[in-house]
PDB file of N, CA and C in Angstrom:
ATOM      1  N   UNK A   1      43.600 -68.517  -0.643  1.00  0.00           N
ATOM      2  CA  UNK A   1      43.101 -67.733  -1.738  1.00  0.00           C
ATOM      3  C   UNK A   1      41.936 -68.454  -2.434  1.00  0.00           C
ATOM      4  N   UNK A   2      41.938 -70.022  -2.800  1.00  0.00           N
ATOM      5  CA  UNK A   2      40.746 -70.425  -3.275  1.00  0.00           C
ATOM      6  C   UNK A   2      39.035 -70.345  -2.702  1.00  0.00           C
ATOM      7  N   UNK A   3      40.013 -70.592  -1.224  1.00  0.00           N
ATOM      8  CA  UNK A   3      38.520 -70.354  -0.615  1.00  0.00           C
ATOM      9  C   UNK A   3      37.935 -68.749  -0.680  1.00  0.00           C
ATOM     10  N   UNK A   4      38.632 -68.150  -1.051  1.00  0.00           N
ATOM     11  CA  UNK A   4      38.568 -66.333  -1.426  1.00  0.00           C
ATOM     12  C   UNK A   4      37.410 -66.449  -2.621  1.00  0.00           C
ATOM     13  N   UNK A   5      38.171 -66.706  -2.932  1.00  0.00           N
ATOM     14  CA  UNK A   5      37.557 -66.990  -4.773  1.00  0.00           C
ATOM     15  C   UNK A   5      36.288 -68.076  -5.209  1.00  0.00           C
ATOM     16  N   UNK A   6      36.286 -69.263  -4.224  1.00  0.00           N
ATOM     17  CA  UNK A   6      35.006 -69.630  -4.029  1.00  0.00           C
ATOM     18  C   UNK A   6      33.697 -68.861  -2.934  1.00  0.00           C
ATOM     19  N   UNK A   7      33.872 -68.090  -2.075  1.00  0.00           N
ATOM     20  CA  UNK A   7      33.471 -67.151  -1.657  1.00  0.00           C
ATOM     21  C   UNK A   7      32.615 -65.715  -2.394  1.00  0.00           C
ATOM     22  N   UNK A   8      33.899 -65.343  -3.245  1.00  0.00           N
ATOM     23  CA  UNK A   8      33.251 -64.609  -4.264  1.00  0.00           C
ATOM     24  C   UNK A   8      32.077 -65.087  -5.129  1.00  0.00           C
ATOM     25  N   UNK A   9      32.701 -66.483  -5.514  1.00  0.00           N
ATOM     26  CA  UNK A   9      31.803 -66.821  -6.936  1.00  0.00           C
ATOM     27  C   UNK A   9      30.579 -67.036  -6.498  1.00  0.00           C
ATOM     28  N   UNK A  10      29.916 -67.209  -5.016  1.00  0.00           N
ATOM     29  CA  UNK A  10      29.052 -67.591  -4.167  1.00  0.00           C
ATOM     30  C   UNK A  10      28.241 -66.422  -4.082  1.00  0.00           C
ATOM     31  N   UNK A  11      28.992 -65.297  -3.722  1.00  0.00           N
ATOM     32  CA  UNK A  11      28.335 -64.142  -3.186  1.00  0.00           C
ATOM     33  C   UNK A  11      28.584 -62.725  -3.892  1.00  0.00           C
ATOM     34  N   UNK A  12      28.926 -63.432  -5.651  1.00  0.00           N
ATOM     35  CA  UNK A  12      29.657 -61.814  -6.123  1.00  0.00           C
ATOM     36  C   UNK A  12      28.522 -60.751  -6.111  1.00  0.00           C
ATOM     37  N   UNK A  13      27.114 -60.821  -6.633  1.00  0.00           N
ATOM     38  CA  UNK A  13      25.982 -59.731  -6.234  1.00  0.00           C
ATOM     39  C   UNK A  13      25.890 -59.567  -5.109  1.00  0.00           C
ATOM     40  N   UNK A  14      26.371 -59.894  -4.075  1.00  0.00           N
ATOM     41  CA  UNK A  14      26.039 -59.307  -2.551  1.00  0.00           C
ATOM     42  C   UNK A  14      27.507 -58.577  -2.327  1.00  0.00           C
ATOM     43  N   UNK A  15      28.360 -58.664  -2.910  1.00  0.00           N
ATOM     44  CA  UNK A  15      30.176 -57.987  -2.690  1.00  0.00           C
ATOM     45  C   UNK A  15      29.807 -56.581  -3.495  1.00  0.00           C
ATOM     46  N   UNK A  16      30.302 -55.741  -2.932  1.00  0.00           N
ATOM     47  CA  UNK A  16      30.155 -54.151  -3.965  1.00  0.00           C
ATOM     48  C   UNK A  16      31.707 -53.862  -4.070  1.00  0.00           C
ATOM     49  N   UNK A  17      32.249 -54.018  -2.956  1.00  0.00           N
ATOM     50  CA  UNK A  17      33.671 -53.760  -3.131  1.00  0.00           C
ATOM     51  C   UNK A  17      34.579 -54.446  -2.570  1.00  0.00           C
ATOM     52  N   UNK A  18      36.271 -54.765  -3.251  1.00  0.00           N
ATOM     53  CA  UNK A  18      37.171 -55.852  -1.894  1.00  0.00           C
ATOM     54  C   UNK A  18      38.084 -54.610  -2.106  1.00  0.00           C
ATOM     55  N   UNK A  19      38.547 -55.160  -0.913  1.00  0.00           N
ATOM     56  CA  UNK A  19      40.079 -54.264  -0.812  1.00  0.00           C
ATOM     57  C   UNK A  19      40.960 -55.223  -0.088  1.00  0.00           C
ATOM     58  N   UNK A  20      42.189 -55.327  -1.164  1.00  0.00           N
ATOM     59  CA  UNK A  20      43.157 -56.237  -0.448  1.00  0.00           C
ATOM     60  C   UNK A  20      44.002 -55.789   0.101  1.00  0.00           C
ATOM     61  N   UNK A  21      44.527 -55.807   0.988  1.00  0.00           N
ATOM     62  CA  UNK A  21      45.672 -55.399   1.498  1.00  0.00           C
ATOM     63  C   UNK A  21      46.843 -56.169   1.656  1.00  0.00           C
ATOM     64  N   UNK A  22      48.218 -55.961   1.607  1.00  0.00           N
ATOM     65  CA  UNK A  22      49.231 -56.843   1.963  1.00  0.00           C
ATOM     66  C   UNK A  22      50.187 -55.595   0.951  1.00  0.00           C
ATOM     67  N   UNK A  23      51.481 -56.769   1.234  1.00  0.00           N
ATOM     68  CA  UNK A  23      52.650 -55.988   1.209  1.00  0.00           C
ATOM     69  C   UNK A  23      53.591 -56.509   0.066  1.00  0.00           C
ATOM     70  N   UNK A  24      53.136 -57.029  -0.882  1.00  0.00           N
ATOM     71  CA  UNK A  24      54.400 -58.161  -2.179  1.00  0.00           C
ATOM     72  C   UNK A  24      53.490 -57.570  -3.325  1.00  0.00           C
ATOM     73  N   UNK A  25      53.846 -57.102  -4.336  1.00  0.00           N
ATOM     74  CA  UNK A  25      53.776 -56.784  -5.836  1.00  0.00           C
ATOM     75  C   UNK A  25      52.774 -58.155  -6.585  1.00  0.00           C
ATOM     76  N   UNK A  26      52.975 -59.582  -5.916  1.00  0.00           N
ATOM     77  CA  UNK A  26      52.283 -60.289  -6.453  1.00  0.00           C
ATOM     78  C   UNK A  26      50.790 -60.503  -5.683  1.00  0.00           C
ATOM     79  N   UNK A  27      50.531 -59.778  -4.720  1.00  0.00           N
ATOM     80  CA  UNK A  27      49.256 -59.376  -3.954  1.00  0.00           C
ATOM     81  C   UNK A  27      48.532 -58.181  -5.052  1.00  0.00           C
ATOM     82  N   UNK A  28      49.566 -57.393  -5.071  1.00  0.00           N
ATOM     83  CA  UNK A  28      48.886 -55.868  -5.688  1.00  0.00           C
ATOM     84  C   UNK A  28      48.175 -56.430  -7.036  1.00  0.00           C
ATOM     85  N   UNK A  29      48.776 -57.282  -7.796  1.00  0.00           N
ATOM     86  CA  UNK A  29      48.236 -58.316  -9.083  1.00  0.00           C
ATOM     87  C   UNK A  29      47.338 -58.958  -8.784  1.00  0.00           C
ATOM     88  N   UNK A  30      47.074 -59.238  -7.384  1.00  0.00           N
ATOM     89  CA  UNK A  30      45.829 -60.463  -7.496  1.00  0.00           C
ATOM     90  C   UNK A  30      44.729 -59.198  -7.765  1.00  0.00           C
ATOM     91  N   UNK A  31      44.738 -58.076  -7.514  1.00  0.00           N
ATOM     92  CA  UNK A  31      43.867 -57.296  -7.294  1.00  0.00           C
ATOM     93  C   UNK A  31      43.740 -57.231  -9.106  1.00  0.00           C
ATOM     94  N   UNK A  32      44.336 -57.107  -9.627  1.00  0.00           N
ATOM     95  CA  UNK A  32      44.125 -57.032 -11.623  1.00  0.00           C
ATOM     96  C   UNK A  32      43.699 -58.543 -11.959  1.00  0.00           C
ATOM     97  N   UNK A  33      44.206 -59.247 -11.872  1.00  0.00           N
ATOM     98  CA  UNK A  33      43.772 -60.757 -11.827  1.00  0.00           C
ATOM     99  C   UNK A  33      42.334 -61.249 -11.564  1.00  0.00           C
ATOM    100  N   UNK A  34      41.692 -60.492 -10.082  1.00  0.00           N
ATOM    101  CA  UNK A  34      40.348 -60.951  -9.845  1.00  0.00           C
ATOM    102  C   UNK A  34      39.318 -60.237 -10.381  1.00  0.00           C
ATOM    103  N   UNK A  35      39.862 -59.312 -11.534  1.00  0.00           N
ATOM    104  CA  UNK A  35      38.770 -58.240 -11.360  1.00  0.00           C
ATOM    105  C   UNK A  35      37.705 -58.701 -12.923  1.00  0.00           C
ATOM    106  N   UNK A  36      37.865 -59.798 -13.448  1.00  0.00           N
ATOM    107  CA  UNK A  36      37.055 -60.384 -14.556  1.00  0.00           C
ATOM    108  C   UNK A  36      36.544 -61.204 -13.525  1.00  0.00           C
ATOM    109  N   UNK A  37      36.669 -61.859 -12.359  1.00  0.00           N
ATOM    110  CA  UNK A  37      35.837 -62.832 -11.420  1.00  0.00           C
ATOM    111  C   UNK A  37      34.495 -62.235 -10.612  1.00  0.00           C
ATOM    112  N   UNK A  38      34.377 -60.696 -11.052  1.00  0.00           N
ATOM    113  CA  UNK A  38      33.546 -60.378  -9.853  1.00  0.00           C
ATOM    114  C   UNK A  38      33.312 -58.893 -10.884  1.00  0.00           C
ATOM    115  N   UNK A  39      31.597 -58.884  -9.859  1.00  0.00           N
ATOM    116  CA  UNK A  39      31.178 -57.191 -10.297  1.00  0.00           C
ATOM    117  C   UNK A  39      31.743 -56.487  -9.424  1.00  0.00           C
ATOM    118  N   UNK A  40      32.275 -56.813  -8.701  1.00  0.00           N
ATOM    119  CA  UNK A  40      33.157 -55.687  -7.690  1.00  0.00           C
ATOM    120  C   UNK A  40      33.894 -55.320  -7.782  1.00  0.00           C
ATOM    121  N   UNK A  41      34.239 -53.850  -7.544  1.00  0.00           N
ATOM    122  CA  UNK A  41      34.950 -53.178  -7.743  1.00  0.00           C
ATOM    123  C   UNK A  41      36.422 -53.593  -6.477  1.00  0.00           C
ATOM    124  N   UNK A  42      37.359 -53.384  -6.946  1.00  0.00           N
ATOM    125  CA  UNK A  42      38.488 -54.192  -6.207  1.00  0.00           C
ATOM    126  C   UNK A  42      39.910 -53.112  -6.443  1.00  0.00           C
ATOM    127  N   UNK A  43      40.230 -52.992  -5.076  1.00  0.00           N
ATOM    128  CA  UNK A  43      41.473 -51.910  -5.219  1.00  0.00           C
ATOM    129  C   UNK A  43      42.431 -52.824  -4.207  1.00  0.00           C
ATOM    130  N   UNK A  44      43.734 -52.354  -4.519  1.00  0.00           N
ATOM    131  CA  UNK A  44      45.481 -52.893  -3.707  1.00  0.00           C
ATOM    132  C   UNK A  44      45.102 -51.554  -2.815  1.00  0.00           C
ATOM    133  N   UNK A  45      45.593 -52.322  -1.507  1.00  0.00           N
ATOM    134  CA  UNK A  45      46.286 -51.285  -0.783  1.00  0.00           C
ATOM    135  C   UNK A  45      47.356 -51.539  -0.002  1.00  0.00           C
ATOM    136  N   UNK A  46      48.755 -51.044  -0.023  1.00  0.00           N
ATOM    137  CA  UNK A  46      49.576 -51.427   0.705  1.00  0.00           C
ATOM    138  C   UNK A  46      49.471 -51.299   2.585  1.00  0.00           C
ATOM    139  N   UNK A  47      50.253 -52.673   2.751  1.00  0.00           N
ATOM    140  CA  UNK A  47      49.590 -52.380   4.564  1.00  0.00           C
ATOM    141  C   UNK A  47      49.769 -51.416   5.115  1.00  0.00           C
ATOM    142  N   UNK A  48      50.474 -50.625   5.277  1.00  0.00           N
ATOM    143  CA  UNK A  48      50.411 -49.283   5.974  1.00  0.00           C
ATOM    144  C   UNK A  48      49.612 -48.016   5.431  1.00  0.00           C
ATOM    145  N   UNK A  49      48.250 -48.282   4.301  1.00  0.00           N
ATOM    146  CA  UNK A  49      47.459 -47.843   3.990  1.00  0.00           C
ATOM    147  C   UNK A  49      46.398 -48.476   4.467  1.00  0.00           C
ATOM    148  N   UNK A  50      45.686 -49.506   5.620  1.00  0.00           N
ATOM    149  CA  UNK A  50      44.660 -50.026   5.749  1.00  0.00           C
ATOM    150  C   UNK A  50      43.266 -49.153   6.162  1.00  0.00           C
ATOM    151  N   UNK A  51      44.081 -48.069   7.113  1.00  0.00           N
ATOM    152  CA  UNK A  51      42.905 -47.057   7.326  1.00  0.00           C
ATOM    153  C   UNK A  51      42.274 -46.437   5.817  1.00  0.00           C
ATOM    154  N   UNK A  52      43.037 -45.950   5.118  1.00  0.00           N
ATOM    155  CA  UNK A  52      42.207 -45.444   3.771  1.00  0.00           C
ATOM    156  C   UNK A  52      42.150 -46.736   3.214  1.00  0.00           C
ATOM    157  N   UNK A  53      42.200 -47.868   3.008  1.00  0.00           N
ATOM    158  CA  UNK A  53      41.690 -49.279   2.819  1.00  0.00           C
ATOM    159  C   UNK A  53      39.925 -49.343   2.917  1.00  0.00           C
ATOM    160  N   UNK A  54      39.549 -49.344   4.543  1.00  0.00           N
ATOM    161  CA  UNK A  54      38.729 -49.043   5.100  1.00  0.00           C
ATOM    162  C   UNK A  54      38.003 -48.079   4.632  1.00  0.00           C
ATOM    163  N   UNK A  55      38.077 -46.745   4.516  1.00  0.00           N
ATOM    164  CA  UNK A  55      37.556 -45.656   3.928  1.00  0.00           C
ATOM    165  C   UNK A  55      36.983 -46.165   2.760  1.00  0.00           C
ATOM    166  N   UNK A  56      37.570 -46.193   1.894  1.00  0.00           N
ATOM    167  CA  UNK A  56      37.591 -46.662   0.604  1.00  0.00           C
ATOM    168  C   UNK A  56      36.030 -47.813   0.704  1.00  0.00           C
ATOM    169  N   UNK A  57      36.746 -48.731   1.423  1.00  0.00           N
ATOM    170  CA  UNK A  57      35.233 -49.945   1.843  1.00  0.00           C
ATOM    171  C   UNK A  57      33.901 -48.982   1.634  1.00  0.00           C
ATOM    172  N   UNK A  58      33.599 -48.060   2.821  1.00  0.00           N
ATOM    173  CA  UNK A  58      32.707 -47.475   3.578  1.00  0.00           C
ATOM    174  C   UNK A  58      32.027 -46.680   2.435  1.00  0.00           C
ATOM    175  N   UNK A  59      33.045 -46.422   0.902  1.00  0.00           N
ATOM    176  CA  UNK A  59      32.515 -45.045   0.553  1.00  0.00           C
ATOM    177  C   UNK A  59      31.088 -45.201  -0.353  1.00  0.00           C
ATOM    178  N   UNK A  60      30.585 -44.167  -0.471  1.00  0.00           N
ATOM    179  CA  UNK A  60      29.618 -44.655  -1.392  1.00  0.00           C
ATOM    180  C   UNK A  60      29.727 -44.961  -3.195  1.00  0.00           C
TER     181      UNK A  60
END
């Protein structure tokens, strides 16, 4: 995760959107947690949502 987060802080004007995916309640939080770290817009998606995950990425 740090290297996530040093990643971001590197490249947050080039990031428009993250989408995390995974499957624990304390994942779905990192997504509320990171969202003062970055201009990007940042959504949870549970894993058996990755295709609309994806979508979501792509949209305008």
């Amino acid at each position: 995760m740090w290297e996530d987060l040093k990643f971001d802080f590197k490249h947050w004007r080039d990031i428009e959107r993250l989408a995390l995916v995974g499957d624990s309640k304390w994942e779905a939080g990192m997504a509320v947690f990171c969202k003062p770290f970055t201009a990007a817009k940042i959504q949870y998606f549970d894993v058996g949502k990755i295709e609309e995950a994806k979508t979501w990425l792509e949209a305008d």
